[in-house]
C-alpha atoms as a PDB file:
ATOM      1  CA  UNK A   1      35.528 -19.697  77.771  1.00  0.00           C
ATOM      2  CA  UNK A   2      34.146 -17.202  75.537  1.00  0.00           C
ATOM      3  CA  UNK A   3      36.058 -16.423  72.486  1.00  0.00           C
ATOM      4  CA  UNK A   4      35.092 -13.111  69.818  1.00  0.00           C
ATOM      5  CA  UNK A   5      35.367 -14.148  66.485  1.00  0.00           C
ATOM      6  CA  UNK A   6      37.514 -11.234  66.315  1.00  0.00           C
ATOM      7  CA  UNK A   7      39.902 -12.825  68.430  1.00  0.00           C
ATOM      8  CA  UNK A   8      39.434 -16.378  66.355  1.00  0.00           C
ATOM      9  CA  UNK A   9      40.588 -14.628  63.277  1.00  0.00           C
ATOM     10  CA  UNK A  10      43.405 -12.892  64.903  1.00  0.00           C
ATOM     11  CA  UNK A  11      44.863 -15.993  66.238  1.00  0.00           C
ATOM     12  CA  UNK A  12      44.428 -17.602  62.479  1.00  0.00           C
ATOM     13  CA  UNK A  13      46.406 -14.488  61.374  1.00  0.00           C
ATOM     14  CA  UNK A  14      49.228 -14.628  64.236  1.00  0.00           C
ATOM     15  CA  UNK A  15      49.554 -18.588  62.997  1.00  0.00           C
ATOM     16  CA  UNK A  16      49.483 -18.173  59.275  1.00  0.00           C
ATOM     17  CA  UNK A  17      51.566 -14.469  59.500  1.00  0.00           C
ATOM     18  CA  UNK A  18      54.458 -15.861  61.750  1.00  0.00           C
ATOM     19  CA  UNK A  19      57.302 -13.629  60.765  1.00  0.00           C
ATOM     20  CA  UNK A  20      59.413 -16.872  60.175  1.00  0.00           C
ATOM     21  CA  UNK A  21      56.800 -18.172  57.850  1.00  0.00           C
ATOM     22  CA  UNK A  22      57.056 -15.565  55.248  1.00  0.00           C
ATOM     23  CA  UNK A  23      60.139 -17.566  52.995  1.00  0.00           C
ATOM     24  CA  UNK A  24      57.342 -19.966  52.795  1.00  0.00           C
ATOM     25  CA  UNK A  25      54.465 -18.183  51.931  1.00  0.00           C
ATOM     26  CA  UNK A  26      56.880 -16.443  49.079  1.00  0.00           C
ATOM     27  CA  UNK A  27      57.976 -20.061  47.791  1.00  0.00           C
ATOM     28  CA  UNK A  28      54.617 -20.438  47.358  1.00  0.00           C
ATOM     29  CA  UNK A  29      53.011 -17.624  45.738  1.00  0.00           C
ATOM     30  CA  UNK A  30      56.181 -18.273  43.175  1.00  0.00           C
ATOM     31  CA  UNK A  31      55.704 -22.004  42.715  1.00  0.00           C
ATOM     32  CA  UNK A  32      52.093 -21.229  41.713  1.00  0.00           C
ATOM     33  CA  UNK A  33      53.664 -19.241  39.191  1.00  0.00           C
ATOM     34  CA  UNK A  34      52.774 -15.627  40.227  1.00  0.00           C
ATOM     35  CA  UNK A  35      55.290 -12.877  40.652  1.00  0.00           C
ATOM     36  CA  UNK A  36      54.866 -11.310  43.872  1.00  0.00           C
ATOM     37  CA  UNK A  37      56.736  -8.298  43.128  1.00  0.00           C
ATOM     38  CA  UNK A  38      58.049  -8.040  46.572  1.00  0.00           C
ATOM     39  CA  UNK A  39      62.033  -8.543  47.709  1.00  0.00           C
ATOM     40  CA  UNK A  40      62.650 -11.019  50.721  1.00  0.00           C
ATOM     41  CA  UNK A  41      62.601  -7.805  53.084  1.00  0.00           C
ATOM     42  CA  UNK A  42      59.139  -6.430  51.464  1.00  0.00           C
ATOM     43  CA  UNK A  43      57.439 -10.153  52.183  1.00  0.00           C
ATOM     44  CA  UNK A  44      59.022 -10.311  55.990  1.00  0.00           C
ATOM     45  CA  UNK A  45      57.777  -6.630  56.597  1.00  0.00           C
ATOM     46  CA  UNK A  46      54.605  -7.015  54.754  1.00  0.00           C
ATOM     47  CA  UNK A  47      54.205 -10.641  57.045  1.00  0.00           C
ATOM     48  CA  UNK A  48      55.207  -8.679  60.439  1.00  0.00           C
ATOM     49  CA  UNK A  49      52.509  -6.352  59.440  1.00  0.00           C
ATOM     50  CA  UNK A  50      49.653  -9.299  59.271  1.00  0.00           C
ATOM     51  CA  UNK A  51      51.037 -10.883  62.550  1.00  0.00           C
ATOM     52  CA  UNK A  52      50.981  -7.362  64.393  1.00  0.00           C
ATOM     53  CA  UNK A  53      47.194  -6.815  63.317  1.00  0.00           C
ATOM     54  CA  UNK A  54      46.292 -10.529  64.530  1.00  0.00           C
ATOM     55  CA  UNK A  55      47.551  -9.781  67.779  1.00  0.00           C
ATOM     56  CA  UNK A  56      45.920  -6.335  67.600  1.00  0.00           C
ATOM     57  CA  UNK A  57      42.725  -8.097  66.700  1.00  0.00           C
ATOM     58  CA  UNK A  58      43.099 -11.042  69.438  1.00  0.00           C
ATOM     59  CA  UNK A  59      44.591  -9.351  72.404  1.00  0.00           C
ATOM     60  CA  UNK A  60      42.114  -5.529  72.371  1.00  0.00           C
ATOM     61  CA  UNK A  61      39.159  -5.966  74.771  1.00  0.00           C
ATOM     62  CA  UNK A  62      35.821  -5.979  73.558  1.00  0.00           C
ATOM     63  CA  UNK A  63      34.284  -2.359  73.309  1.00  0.00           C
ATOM     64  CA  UNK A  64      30.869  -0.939  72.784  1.00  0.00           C
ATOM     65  CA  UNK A  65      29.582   1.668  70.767  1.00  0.00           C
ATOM     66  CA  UNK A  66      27.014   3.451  71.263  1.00  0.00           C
END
């Protein structure tokens, strides 16, 4: 089966982006010692917004231009 890379990348970003992943991601970013600046609600909605454009970019057909 023939897979995009467009679609490879958006199934990376629906995995990594999972809306339940984002308490992780923020433990993270803070245990490396950088302020996010974000609250718990600003991560979740900012994560929701990377899962939504993964399955934008996996799940839109292949068009042509031109």
């Amino acid at each position: 089966m023939f897979v995009l890379l467009r679609q490879r990348i958006g199934i990376l970003l629906m995995i990594l982006f999972m809306p339940v992943n984002s308490p992780v991601w923020k433990m993270g970013i803070e245990g490396l010692g950088f302020d996010p600046g974000l609250s718990g609600f600003g991560f979740f909605a900012s994560s929701l917004a990377f899962f939504i454009a993964g399955a934008f970019m996996t799940f839109t057909p292949k068009t042509k231009f031109g």
